[in-house]
C-alpha atoms as a PDB file:
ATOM      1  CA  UNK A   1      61.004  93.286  95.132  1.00  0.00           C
ATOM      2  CA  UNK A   2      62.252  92.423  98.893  1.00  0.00           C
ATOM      3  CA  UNK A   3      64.409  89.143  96.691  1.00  0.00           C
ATOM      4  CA  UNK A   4      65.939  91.937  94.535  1.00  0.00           C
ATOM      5  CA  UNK A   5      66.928  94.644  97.474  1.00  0.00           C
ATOM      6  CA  UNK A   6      68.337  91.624  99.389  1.00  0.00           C
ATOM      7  CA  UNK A   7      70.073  90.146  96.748  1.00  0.00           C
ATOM      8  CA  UNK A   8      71.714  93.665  96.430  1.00  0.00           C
ATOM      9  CA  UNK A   9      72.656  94.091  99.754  1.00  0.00           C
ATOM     10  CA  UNK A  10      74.081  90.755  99.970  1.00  0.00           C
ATOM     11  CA  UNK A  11      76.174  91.903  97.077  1.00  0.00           C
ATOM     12  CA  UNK A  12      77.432  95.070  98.485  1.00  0.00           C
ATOM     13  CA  UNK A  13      78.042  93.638 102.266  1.00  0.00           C
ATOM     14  CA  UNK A  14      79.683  90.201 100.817  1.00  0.00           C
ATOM     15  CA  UNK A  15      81.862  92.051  98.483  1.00  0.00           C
ATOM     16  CA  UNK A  16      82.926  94.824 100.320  1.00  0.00           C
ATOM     17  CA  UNK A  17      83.856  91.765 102.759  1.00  0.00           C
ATOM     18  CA  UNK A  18      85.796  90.397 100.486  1.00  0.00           C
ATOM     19  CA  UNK A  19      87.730  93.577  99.403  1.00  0.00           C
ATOM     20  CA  UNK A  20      88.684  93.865 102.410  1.00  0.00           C
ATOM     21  CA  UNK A  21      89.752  90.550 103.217  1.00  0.00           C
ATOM     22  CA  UNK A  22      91.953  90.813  99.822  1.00  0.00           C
ATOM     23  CA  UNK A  23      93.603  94.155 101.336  1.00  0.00           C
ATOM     24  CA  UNK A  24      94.070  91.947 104.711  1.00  0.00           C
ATOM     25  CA  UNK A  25      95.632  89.110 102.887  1.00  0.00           C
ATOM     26  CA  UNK A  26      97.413  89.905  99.681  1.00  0.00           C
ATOM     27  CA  UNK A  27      97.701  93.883 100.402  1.00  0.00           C
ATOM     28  CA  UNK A  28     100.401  96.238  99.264  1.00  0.00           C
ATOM     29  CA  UNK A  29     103.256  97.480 100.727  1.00  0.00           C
ATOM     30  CA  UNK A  30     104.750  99.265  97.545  1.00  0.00           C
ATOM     31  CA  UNK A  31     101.648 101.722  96.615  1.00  0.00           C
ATOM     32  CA  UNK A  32     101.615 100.236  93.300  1.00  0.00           C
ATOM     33  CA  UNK A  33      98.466  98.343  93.474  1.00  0.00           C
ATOM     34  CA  UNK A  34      95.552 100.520  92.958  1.00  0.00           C
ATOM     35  CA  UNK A  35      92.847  98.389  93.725  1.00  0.00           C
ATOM     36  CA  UNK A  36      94.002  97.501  96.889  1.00  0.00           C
ATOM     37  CA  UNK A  37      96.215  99.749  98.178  1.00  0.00           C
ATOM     38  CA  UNK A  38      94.095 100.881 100.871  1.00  0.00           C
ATOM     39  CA  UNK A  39      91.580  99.394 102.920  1.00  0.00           C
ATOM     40  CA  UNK A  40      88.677 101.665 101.311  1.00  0.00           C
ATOM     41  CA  UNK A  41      89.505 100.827  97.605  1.00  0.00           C
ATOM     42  CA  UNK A  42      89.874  97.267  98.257  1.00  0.00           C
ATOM     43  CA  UNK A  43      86.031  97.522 100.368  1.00  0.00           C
ATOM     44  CA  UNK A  44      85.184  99.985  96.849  1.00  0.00           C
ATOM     45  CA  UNK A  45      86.075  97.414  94.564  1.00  0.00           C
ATOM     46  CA  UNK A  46      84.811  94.419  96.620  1.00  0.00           C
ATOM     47  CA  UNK A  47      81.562  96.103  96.572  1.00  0.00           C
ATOM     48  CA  UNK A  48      81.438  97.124  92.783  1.00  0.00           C
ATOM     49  CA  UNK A  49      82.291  93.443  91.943  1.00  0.00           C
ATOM     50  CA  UNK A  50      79.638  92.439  94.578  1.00  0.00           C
ATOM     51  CA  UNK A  51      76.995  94.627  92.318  1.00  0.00           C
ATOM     52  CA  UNK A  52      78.253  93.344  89.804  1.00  0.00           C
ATOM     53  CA  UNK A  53      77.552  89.707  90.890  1.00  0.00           C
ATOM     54  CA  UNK A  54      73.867  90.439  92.041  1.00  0.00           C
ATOM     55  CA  UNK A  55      73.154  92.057  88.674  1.00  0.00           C
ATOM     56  CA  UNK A  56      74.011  89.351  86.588  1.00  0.00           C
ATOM     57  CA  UNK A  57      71.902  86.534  88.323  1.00  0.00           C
END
């Protein structure tokens, strides 16, 4: 169970990480990127990928 929870939160933290990283980095200066366009949707879709990771180990 604790595996599980902390594979989960690993997921979220390291994803949202990474979101926002890709906003740092690659970003969008034209508002035509909706997955990054902003710092919260690139942490909201860094997250859902990082889910997305822990549920599929």
């Amino acid at each position: 169970m604790k595996a599980t929870a902390l594979r989960l939160v690993l997921g979220l933290v390291i994803g949202g990480a990474l979101g926002y990283g890709w906003h740092r980095l690659v970003g969008c200066t034209t508002g035509t990127c909706p997955l990054t366009a902003t710092p919260l949707r690139g942490i909201s879709y860094g997250a859902v990928m990082g889910l997305v990771w822990a549920f599929s180990r």
